[in-house]
N, C-alpha and C. Protein backbone atom coordinates (compact mmCIF):
# COMPACT_ATOMS: atom_id res chain seq x y z
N UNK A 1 -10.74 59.66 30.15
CA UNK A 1 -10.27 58.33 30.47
C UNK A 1 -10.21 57.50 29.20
N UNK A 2 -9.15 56.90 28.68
CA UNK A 2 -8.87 56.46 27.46
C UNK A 2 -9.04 54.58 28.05
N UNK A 3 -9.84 53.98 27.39
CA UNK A 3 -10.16 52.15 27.41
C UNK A 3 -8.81 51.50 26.84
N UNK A 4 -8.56 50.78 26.99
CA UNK A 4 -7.39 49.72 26.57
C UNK A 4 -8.86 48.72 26.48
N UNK A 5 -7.98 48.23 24.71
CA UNK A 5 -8.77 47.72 24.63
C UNK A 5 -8.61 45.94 25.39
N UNK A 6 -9.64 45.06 25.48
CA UNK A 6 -9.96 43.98 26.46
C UNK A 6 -8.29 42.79 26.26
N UNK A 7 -8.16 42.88 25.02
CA UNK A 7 -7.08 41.85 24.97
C UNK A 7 -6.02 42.00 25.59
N UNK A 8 -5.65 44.03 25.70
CA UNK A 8 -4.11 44.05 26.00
C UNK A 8 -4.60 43.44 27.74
N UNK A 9 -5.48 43.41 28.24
CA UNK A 9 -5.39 43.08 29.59
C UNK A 9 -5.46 41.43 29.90
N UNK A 10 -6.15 40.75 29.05
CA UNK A 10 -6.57 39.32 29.02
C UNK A 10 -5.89 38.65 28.58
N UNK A 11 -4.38 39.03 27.92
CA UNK A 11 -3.02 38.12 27.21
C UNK A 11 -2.04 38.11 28.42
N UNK A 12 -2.00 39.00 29.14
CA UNK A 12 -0.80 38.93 29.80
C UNK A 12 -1.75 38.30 31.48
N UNK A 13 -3.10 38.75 31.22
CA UNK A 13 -3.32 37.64 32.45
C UNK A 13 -3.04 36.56 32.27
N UNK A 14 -3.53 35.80 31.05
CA UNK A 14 -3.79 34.48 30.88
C UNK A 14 -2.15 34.03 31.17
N UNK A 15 -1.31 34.49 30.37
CA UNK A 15 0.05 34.13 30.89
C UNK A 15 0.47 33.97 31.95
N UNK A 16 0.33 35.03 32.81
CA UNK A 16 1.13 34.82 34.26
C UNK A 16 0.23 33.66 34.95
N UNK A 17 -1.03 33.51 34.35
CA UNK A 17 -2.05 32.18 35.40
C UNK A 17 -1.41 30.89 34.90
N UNK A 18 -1.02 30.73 33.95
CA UNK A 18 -0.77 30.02 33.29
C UNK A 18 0.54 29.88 33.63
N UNK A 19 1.57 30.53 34.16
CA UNK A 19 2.97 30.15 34.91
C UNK A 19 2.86 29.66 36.27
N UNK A 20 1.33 29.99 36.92
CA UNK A 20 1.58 29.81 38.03
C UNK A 20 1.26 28.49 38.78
N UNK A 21 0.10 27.51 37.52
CA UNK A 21 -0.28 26.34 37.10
C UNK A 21 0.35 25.58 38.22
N UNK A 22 0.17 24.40 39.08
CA UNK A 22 -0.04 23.23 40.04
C UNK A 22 0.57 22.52 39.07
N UNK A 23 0.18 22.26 37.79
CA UNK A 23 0.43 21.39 37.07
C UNK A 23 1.39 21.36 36.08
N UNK A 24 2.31 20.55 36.65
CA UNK A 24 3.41 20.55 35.72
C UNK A 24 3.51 20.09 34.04
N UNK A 25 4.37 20.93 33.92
CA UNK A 25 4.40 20.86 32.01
C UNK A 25 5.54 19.78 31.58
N UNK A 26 5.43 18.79 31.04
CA UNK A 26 6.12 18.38 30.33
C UNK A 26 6.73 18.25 29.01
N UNK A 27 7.55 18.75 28.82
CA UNK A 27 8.36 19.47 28.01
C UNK A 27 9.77 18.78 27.56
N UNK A 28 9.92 18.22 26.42
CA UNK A 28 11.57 17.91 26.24
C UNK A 28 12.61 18.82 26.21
N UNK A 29 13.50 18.57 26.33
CA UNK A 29 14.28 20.03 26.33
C UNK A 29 14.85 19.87 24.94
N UNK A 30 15.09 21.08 24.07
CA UNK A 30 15.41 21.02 22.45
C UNK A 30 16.59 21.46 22.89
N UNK A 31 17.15 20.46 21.28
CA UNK A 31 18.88 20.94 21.30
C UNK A 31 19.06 21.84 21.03
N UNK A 32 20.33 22.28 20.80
CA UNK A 32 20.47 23.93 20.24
C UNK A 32 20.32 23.79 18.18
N UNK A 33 19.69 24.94 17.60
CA UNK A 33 19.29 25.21 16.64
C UNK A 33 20.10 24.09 15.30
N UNK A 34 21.72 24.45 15.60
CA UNK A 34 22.94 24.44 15.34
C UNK A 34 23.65 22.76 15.29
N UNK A 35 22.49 21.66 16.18
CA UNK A 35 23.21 20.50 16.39
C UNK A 35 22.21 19.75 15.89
N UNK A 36 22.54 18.90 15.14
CA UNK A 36 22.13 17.38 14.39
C UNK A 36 21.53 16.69 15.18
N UNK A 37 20.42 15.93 15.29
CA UNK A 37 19.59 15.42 16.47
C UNK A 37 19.64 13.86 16.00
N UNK A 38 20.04 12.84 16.29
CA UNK A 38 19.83 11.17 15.67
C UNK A 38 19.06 10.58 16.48
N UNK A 39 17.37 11.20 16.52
CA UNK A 39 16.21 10.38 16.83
C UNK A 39 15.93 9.28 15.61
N UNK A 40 15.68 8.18 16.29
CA UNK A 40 15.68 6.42 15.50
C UNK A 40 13.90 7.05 14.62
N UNK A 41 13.91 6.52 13.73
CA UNK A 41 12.55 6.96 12.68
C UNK A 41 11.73 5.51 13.33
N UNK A 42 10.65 6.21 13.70
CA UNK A 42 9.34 5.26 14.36
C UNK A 42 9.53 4.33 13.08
N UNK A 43 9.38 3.05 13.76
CA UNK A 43 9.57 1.23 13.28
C UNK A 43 7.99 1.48 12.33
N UNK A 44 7.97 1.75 11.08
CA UNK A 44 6.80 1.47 9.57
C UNK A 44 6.14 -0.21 9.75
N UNK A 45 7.51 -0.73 9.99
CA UNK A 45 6.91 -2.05 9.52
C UNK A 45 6.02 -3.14 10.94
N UNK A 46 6.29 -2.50 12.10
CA UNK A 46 4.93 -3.21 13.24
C UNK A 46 3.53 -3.01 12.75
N UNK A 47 3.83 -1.28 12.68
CA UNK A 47 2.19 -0.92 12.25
C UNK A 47 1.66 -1.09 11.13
N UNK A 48 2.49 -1.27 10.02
CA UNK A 48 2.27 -1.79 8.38
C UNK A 48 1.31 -3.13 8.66
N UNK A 49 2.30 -3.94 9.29
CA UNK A 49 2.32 -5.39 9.59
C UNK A 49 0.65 -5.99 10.04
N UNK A 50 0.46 -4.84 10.45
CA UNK A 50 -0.97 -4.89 11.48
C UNK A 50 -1.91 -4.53 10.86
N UNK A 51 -1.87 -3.89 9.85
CA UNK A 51 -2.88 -3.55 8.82
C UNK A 51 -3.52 -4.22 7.75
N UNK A 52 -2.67 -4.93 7.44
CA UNK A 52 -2.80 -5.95 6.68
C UNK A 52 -3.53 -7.19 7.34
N UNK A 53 -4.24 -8.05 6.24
CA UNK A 53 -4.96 -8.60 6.46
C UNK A 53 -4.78 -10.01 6.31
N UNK A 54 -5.28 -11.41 7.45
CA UNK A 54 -4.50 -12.11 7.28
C UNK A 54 -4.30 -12.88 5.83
N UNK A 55 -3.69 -13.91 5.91
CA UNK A 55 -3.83 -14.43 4.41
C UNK A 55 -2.06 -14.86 4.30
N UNK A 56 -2.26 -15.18 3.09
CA UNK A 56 -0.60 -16.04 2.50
C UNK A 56 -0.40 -15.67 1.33
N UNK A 57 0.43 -15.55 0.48
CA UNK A 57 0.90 -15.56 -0.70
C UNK A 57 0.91 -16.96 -1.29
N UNK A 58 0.54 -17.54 -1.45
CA UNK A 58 1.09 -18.64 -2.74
C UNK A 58 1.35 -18.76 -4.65
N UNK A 59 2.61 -19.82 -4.58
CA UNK A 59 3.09 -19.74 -5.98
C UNK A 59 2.68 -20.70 -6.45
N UNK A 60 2.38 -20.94 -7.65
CA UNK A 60 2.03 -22.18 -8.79
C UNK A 60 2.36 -22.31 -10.10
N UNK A 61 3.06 -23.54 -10.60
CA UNK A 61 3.65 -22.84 -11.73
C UNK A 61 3.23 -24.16 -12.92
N UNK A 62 3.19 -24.53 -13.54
CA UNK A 62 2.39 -24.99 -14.76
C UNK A 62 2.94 -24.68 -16.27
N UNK A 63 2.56 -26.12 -17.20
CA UNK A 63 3.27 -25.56 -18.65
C UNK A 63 2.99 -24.68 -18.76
N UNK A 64 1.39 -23.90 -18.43
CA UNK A 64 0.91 -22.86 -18.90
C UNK A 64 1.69 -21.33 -18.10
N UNK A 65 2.32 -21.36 -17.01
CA UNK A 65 3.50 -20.48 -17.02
C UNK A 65 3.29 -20.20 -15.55
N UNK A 66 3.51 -19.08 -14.91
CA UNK A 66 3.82 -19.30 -13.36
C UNK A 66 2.37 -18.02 -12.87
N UNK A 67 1.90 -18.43 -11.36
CA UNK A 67 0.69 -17.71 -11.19
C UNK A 67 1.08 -17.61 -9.79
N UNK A 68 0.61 -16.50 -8.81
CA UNK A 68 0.66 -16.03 -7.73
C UNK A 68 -0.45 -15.48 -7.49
N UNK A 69 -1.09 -15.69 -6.16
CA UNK A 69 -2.27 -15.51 -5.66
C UNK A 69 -2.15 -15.68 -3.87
N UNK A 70 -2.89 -14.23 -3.69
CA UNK A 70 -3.08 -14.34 -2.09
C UNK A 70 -4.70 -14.79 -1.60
N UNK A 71 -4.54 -15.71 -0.92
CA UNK A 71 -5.81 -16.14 -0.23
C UNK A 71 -5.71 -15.93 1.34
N UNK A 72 -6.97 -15.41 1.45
CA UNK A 72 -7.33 -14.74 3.00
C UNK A 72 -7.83 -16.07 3.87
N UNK A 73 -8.24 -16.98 3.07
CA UNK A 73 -8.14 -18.28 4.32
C UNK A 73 -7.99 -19.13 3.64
N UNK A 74 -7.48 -20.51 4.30
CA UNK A 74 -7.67 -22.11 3.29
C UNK A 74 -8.92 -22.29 3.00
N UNK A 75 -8.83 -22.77 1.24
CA UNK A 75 -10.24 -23.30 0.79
C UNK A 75 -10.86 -22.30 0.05
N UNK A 76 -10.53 -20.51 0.93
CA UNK A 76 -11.37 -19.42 -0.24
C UNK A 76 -10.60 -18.88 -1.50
N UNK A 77 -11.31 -19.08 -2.62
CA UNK A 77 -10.90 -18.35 -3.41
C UNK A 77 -10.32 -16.90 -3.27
N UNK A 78 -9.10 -17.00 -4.39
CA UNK A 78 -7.83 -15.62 -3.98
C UNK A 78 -8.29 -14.85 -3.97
N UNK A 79 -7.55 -13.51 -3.38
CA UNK A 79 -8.65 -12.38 -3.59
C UNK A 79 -7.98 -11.62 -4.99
N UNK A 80 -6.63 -11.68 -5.20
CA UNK A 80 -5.73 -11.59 -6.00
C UNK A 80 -5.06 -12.44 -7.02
N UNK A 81 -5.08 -12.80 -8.39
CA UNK A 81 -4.73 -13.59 -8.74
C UNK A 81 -3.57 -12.83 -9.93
N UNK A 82 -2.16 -12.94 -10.16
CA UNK A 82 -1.17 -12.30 -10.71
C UNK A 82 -0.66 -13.73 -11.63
N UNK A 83 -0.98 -13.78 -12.80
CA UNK A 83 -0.43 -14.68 -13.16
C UNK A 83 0.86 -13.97 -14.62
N UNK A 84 1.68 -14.95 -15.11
CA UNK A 84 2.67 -15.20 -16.27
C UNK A 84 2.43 -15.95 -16.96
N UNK A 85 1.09 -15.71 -17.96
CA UNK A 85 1.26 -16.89 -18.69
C UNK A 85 2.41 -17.46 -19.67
N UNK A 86 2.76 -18.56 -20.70
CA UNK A 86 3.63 -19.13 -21.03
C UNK A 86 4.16 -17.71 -22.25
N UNK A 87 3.23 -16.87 -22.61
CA UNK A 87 3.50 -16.08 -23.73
C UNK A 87 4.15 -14.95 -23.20
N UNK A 88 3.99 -14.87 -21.77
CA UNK A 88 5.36 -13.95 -21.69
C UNK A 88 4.44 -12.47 -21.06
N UNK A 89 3.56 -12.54 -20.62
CA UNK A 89 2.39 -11.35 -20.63
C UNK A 89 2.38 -11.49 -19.32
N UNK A 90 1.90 -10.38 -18.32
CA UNK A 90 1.54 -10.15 -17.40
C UNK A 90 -0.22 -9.72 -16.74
N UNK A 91 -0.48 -10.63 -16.45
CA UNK A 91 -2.01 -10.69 -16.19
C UNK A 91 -2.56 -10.25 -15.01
N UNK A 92 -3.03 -9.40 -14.43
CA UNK A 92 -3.57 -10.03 -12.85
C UNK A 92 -5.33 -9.49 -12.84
N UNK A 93 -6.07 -10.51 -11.55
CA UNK A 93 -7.09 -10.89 -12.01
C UNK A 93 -7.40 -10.32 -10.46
N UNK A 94 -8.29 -9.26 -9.85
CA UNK A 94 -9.23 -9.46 -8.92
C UNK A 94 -10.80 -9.83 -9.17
N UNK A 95 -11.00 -10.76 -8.95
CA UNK A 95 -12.92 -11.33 -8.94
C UNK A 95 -13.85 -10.32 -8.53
N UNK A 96 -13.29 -9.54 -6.99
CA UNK A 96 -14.50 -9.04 -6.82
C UNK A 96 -14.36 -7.39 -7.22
N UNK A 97 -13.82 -7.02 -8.10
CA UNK A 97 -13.87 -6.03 -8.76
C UNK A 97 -14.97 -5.89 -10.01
N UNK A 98 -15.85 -5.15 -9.77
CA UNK A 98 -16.61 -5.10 -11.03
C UNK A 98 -16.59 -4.27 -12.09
N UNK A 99 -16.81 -5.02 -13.30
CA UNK A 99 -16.45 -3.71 -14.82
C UNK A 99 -17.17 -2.43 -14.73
N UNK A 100 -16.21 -1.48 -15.38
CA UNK A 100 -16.46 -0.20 -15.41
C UNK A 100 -16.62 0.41 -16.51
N UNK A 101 -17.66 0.42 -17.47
CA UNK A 101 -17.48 0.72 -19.18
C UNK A 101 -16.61 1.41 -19.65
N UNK A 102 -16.23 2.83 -18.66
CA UNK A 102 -15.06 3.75 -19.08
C UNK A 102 -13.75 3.54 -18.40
N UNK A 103 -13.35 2.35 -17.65
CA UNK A 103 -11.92 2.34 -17.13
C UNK A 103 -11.54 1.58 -17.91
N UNK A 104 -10.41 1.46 -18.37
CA UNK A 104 -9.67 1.06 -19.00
C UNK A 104 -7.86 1.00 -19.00
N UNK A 105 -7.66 0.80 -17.21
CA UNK A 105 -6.34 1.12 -17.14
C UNK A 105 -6.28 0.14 -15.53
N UNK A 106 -5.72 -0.73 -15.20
CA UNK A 106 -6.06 -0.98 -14.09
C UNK A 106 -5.05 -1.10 -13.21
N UNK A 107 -4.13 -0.77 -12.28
CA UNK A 107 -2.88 -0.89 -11.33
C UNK A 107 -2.57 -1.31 -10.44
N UNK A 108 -1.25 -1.61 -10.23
CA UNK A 108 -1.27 -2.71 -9.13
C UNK A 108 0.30 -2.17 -8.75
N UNK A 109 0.90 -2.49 -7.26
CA UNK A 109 2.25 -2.28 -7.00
C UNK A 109 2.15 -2.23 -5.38
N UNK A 110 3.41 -1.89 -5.30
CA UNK A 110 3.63 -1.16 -3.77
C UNK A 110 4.42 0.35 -3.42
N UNK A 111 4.45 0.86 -2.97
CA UNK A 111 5.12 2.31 -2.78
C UNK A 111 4.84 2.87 -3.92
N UNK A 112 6.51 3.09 -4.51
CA UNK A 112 6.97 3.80 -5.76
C UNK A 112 6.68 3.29 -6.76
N UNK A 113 6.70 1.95 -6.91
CA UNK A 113 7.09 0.91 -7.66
C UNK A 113 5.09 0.32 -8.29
N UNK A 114 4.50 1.20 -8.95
CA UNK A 114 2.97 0.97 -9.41
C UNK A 114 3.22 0.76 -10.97
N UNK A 115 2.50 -0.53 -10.99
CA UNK A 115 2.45 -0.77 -12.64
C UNK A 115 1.18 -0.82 -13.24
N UNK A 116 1.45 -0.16 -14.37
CA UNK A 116 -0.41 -0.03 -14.74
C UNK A 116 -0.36 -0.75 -16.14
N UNK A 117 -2.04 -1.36 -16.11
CA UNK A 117 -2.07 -2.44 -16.81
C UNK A 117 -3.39 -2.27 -18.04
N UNK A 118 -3.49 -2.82 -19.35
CA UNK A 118 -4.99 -2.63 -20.11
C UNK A 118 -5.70 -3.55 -18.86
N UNK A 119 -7.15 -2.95 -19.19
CA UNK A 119 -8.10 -3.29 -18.53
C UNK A 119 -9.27 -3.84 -19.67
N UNK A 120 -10.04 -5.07 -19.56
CA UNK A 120 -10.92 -5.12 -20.69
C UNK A 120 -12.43 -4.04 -19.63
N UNK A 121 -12.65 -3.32 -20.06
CA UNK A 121 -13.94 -2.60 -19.44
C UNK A 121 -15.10 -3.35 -19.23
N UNK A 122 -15.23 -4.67 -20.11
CA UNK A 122 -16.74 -5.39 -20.31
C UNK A 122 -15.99 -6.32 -19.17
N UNK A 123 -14.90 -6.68 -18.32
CA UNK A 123 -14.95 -7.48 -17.72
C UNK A 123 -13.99 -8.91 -17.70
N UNK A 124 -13.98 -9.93 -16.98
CA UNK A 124 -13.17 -10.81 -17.43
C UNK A 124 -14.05 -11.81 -17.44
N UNK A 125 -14.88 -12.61 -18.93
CA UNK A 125 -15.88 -13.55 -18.25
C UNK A 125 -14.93 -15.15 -18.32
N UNK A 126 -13.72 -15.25 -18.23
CA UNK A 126 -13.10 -16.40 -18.15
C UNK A 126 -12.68 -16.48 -16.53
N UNK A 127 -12.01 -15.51 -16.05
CA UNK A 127 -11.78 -15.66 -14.30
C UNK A 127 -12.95 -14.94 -13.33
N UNK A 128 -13.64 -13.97 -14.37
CA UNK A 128 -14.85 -13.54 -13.09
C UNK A 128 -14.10 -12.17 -12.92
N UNK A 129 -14.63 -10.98 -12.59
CA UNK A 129 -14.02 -10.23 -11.99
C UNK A 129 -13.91 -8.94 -12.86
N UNK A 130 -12.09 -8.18 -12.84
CA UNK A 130 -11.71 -7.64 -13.95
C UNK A 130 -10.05 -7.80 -13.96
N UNK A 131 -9.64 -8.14 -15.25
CA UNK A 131 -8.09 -8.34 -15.10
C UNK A 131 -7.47 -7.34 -15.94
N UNK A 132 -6.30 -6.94 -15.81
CA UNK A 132 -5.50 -5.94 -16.27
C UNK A 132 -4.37 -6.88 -16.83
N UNK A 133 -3.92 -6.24 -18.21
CA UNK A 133 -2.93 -7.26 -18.71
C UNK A 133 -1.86 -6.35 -19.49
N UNK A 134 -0.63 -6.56 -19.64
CA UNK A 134 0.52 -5.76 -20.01
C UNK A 134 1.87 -6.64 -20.25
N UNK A 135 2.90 -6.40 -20.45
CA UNK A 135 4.20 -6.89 -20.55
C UNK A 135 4.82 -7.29 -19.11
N UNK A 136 5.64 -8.13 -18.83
CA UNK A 136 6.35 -8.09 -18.16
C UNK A 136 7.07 -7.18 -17.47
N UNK A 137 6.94 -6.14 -16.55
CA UNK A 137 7.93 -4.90 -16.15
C UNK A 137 9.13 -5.37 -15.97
N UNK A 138 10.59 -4.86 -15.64
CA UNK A 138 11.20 -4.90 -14.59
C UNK A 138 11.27 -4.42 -13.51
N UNK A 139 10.42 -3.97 -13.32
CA UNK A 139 10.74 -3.90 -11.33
C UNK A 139 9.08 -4.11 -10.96
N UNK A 140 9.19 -5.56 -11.50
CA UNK A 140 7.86 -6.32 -11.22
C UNK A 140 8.33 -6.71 -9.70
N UNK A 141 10.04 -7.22 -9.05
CA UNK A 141 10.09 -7.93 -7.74
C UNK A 141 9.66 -6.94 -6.56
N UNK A 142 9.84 -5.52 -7.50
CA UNK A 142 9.93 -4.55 -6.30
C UNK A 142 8.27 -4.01 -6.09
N UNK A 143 7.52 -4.21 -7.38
CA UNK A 143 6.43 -4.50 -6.74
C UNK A 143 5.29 -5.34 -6.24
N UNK A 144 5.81 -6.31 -6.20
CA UNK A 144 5.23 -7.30 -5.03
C UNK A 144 5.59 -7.37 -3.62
N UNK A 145 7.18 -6.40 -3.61
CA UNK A 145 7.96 -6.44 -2.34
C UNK A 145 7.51 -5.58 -1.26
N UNK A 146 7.14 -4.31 -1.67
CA UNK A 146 7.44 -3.39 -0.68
C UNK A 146 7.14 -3.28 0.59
N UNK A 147 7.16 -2.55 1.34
CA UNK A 147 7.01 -2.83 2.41
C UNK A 147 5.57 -2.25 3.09
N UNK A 148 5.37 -1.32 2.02
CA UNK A 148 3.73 -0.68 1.52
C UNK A 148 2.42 -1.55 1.73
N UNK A 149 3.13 -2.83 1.06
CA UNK A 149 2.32 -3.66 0.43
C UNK A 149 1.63 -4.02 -0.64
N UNK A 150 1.21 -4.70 -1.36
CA UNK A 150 0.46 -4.72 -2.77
C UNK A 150 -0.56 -4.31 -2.68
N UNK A 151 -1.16 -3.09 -3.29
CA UNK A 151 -2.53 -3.00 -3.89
C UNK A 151 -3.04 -2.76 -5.05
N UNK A 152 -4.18 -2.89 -5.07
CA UNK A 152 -4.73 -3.26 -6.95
C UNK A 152 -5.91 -2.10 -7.12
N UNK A 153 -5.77 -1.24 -8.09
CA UNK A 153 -6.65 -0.35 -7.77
C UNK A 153 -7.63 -0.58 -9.39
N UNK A 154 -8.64 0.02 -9.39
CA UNK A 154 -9.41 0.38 -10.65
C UNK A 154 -10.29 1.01 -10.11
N UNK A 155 -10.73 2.05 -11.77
CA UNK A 155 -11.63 2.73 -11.04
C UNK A 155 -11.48 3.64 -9.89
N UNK A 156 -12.50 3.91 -9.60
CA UNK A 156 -13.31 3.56 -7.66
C UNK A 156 -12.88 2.67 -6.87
N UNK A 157 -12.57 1.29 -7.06
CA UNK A 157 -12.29 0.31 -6.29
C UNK A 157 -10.58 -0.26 -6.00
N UNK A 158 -10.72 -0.85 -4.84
CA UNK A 158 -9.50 -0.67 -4.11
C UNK A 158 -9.46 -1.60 -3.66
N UNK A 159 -8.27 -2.50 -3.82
CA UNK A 159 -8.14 -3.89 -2.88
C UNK A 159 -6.32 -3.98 -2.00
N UNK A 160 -6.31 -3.74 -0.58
CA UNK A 160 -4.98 -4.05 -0.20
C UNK A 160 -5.27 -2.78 0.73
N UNK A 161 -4.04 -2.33 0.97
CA UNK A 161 -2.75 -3.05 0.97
C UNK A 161 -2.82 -4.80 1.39
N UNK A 162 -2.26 -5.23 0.63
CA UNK A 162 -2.36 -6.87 1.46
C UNK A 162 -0.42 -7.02 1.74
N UNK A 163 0.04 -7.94 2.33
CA UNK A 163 1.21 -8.25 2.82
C UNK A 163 2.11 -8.42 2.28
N UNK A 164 2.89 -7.55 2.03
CA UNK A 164 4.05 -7.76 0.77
C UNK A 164 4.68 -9.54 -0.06
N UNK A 165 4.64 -9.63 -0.72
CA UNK A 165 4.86 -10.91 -1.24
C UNK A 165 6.66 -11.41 -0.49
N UNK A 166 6.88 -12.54 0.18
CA UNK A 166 8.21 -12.71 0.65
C UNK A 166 8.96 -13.11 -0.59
N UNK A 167 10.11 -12.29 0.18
CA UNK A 167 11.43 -11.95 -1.06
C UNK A 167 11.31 -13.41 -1.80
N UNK A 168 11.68 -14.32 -1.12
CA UNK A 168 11.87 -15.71 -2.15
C UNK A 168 10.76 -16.08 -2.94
N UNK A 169 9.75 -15.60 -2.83
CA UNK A 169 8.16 -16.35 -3.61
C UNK A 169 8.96 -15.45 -4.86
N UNK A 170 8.68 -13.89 -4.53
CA UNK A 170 8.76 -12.83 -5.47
C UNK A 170 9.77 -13.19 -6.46
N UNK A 171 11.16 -13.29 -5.76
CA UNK A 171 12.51 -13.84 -6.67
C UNK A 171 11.91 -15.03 -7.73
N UNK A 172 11.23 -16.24 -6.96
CA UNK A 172 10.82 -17.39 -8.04
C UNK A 172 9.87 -16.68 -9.08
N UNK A 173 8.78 -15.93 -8.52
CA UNK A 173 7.83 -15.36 -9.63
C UNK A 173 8.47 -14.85 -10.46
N UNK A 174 9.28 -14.10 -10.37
CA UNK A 174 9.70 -12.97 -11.13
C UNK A 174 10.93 -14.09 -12.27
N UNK A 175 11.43 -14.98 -11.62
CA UNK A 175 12.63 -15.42 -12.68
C UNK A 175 11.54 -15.96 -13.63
N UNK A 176 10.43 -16.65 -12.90
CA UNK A 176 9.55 -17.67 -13.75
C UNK A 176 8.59 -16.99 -15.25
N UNK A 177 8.51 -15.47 -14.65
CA UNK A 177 7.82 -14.54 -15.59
C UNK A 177 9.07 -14.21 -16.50
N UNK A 178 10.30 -13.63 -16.12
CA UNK A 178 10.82 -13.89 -17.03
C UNK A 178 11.88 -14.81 -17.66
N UNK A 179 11.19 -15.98 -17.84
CA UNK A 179 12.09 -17.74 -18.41
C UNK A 179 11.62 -17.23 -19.93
């Protein structure tokens, strides 16, 4: 008497129990291999939208040159501070980031669009924090824009995504950074 072994008998049970199921299967029916399918791409920007945290963008602009900063409520200090000063440089400042003796590179953007910046490692003891400073990019609008959102990274530490900056703030920042 020759054994089969346990599976060849326990695959084709499980199948036929499994056709004979009470419970109906729901199932889409697929097109054929051969035809182009135009399912709409799940809506990014509800659930983006929701992730983010509340807060505003605001602009300010001064002889000393133009500054952008998001604050999470009226009255608290930004959590983000992106300024232009008059010399033409690109600054941005998070407070509650703390120095890292060996970083020395600090970034900021949305999506594609990440710009990386010097970092002083000992710190920023004029705004608190640590700020990253560099040239003016061009496709500085596209990263304040995206739809990603802005985040600021160093290090270990991570601030954002916060709410993409609206097109018109961004447009003024950006002409004002580069006047």
């Amino acid at each position: 008497m020759t054994r089969r072994p346990l599976f060849a008998v326990t695959v084709p049970l499980a199948l036929v129990l499994s056709a004979c199921s009470d419970e109906p299967v729901d199932e889409a029916p697929q097109p054929p291999a051969n035809e182009a399918t135009a399912e709409p791409a799940p809506a990014a920007s509800a659930s983006a939208a929701s992730a983010f945290p509340a807060g505003e963008w605001d602009m300010v602009s001064s002889g000393e040159g133009d500054g952008l900063f998001f604050a999470a409520r009226e009255g608290e200090p930004g959590l983000v501070h992106i300024f232009c000063p008059a010399e033409g440089a690109l600054l941005v400042n998070v407070n509650s980031f703390r120095p890292v003796g060996s970083e020395e590179r600090l970034s900021f953007g949305s999506g594609g669009a990440v710009l990386t910046l010097v970092a002083d490692p000992a710190g920023d003891s004029l705004r608190g924090g640590v700020s990253g400073e560099g040239p003016v990019p061009g496709e500085l609008r596209a990263a304040l824009t995206g739809v990603e959102g802005v985040s600021v990274n160093y290090g270990g530490q991570s601030l954002g995504p916060l709410p993409p900056v609206p097109a018109q703030v961004a447009q003024d920042f950006d002409t004002g950074c580069n006047d």
